[in-house]
Protein backbone atom coordinates (compact mmCIF):
# COMPACT_ATOMS: atom_id res chain seq x y z
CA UNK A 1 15.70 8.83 11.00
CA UNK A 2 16.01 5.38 8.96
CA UNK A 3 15.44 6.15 5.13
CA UNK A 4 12.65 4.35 3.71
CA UNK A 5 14.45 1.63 2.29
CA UNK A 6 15.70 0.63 5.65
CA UNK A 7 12.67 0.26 6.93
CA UNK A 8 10.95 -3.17 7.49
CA UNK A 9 7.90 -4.62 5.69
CA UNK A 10 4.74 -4.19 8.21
CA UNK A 11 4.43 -7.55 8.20
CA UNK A 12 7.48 -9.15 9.40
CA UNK A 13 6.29 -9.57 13.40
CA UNK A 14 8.55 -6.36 14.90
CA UNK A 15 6.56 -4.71 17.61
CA UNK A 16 3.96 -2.08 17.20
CA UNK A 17 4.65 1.31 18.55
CA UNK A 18 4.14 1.22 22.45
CA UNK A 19 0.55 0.07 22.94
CA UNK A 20 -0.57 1.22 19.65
CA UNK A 21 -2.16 -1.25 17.57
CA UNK A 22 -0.86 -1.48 14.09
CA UNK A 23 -2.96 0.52 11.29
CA UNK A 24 -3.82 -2.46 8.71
CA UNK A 25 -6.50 -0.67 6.66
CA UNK A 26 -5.85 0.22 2.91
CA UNK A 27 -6.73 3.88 2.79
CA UNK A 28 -6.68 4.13 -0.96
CA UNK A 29 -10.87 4.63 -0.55
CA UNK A 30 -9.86 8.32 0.39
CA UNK A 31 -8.89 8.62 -3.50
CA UNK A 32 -12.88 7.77 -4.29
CA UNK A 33 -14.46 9.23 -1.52
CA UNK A 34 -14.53 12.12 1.02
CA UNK A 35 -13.36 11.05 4.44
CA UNK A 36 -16.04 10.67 7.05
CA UNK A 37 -14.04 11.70 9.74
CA UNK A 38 -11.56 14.42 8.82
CA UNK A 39 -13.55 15.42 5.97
CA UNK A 40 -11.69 16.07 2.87
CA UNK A 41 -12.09 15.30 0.09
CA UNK A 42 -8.60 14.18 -1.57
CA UNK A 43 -10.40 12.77 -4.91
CA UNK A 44 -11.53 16.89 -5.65
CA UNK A 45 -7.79 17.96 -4.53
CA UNK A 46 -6.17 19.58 -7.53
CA UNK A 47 -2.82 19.42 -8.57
CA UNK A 48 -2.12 23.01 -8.01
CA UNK A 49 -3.61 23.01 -4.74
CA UNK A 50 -1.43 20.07 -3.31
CA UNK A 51 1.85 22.37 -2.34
CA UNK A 52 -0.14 25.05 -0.78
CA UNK A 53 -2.14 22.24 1.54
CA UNK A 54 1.07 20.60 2.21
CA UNK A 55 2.61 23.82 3.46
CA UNK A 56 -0.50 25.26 5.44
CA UNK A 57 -0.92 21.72 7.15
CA UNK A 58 2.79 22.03 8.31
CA UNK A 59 1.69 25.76 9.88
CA UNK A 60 -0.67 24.21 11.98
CA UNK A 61 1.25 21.36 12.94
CA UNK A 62 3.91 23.79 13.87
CA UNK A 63 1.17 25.59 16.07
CA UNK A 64 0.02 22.52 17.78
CA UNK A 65 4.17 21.70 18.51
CA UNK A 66 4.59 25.25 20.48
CA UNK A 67 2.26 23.67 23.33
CA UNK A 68 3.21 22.72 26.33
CA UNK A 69 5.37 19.66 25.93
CA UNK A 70 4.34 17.23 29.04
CA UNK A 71 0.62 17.95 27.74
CA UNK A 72 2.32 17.00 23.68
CA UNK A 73 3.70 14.11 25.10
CA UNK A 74 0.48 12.45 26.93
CA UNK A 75 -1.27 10.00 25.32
CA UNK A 76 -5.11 10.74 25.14
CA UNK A 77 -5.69 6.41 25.59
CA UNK A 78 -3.20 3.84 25.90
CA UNK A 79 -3.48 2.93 22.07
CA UNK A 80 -3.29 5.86 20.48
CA UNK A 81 -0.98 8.33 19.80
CA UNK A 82 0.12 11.47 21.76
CA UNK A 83 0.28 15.02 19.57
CA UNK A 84 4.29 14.79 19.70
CA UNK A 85 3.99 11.34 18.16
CA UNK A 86 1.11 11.96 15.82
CA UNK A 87 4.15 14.87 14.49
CA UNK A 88 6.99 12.77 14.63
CA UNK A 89 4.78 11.14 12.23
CA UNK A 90 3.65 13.51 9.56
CA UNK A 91 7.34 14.80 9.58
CA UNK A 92 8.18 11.53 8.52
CA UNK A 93 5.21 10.62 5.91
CA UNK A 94 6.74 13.87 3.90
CA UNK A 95 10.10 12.71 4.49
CA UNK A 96 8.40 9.25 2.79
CA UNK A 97 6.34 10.67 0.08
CA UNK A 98 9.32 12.90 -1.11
CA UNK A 99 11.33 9.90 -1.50
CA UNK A 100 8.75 8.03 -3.27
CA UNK A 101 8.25 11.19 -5.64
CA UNK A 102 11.56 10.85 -6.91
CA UNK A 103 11.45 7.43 -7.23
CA UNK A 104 8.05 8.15 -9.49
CA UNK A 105 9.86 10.78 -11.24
CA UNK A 106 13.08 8.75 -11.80
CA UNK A 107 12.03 5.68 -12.38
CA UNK A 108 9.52 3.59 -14.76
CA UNK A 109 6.77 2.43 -12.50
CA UNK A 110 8.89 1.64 -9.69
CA UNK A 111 8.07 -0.91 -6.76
CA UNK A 112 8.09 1.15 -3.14
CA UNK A 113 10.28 0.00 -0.18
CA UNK A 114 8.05 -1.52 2.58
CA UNK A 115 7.89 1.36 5.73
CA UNK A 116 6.68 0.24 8.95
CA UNK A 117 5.24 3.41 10.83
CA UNK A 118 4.78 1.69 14.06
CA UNK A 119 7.87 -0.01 14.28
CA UNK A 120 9.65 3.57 13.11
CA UNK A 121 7.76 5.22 16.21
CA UNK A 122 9.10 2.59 18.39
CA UNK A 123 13.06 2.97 16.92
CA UNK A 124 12.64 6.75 16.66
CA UNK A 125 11.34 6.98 20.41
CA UNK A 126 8.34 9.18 19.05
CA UNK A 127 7.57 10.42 22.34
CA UNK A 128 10.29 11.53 23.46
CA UNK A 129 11.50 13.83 20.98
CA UNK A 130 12.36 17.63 21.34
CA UNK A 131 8.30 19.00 20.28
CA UNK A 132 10.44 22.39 18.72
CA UNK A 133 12.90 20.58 16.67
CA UNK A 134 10.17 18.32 15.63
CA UNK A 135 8.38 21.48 14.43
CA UNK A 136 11.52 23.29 12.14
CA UNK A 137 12.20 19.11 10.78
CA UNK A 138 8.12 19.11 9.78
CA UNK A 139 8.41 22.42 8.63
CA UNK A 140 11.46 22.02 6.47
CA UNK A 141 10.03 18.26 5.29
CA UNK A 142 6.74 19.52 4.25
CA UNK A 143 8.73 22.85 1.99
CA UNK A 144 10.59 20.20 0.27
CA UNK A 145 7.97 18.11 -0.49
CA UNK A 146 5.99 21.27 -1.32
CA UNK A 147 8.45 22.41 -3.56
CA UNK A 148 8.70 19.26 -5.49
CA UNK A 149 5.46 18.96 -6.39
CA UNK A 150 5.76 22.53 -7.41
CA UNK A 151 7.79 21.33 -10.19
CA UNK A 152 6.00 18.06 -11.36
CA UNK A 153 4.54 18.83 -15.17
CA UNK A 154 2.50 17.86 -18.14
CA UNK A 155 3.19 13.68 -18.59
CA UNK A 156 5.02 13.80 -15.34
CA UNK A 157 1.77 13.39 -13.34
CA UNK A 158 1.27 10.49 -15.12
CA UNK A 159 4.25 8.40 -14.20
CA UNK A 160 3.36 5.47 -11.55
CA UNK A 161 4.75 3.49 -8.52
CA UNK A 162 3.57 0.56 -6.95
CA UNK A 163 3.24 -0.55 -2.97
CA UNK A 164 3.83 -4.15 -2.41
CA UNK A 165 0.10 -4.65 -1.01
CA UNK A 166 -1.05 -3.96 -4.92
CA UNK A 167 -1.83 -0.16 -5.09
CA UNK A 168 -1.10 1.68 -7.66
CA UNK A 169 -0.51 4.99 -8.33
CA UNK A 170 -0.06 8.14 -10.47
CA UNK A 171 2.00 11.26 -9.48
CA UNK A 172 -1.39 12.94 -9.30
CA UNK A 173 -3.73 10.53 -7.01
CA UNK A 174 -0.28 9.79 -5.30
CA UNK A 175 -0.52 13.56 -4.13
CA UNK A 176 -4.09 13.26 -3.57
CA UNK A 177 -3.24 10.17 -1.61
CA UNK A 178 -0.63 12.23 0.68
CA UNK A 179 -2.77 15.26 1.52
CA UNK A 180 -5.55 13.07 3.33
CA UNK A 181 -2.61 11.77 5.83
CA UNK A 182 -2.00 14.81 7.17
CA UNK A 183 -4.64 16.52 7.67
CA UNK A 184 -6.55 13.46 8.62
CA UNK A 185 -3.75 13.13 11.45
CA UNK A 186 -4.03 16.73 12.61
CA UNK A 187 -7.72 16.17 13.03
CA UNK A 188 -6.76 13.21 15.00
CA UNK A 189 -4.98 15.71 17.53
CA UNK A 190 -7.34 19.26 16.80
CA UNK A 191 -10.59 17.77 16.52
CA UNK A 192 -10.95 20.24 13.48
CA UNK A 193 -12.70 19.07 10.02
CA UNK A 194 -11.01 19.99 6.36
């Protein structure tokens, strides 16, 4: 995978992902408000609770990934994602949000890299990766980011970073911020609420 860093901003013209079009919205509402769709609430997610929903949303992803991998691979429309790609995804977004930790943690009020999702999907060839090691990378992505946050404490929750459209963030609404992704995603595939 291309580290964050590498990644261009979502802005400068590469192509979206296959017939997907590109995700524009600012999703920082979820910190304010529970999501209509997938349901949860991320503003009433704890800090406690955030490496314990991390870790049972990579269970289920890892359940969804031991399906049978022509049906993981098709695409329910044109324009939107297939299960295998909707993982490939996730795996990546804690891959992401670890990185972006650290930088919190390391860092005063750092400035994130730029990550294009769609044009990672397209580079990574989403769709055509192996569903079962998608499932151990996921699983092993989502423990380390699980584990991290396991050991942010006191002031640390306080320290910020910045995305270049403006948002700002704390460690804490940062993790309140990751959790919707996830699970909003896997209600994207399941059909199941929070």
């Amino acid at each position: 995978m291309t580290t964050p860093e590498q990644q261009p901003d979502a802005t400068d013209g590469t192509a979206p992902s296959e017939g997907i079009v590109p995700d524009t919205k600012d999703w920082t509402w979820v910190l304010e408000r529970p999501c209509p769709d997938c349901g949860l609430d991320s503003g009433a997610v704890t800090r406690t609770a955030v490496p314990g929903l991390i870790r049972a949303n990579a269970e289920a992803w890892v359940t969804v990934l031991a399906g049978d991998g022509a049906e993981l691979r098709r695409r329910p429309a044109p324009d939107t994602w297939s299960d295998l790609e909707y993982a490939c995804h996730v795996r990546d977004v804690f891959r992401l949000f670890r990185f972006r930790l650290d930088l919190m943690l390391d860092q005063d009020g750092p400035d994130f890299p730029n990550w294009d999702q769609d044009a990672t999907a397209v580079t990574e060839r989403y769709g055509e990766q192996v569903p079962k090691t998608v499932a151990a990378d996921l699983a092993e992505a989502a423990r380390v980011l699980a584990d991290a946050f396991e050991r942010v404490e006191g002031e640390q929750w306080l320290r910020t970073g910045n995305r270049s459209d403006g948002a700002r963030f704390t460690v804490e609404s940062f993790a309140g911020y990751l959790v919707h992704d996830p699970v909003h995603h896997l209600y994207d595939v399941t059909g199941e609420r929070a």
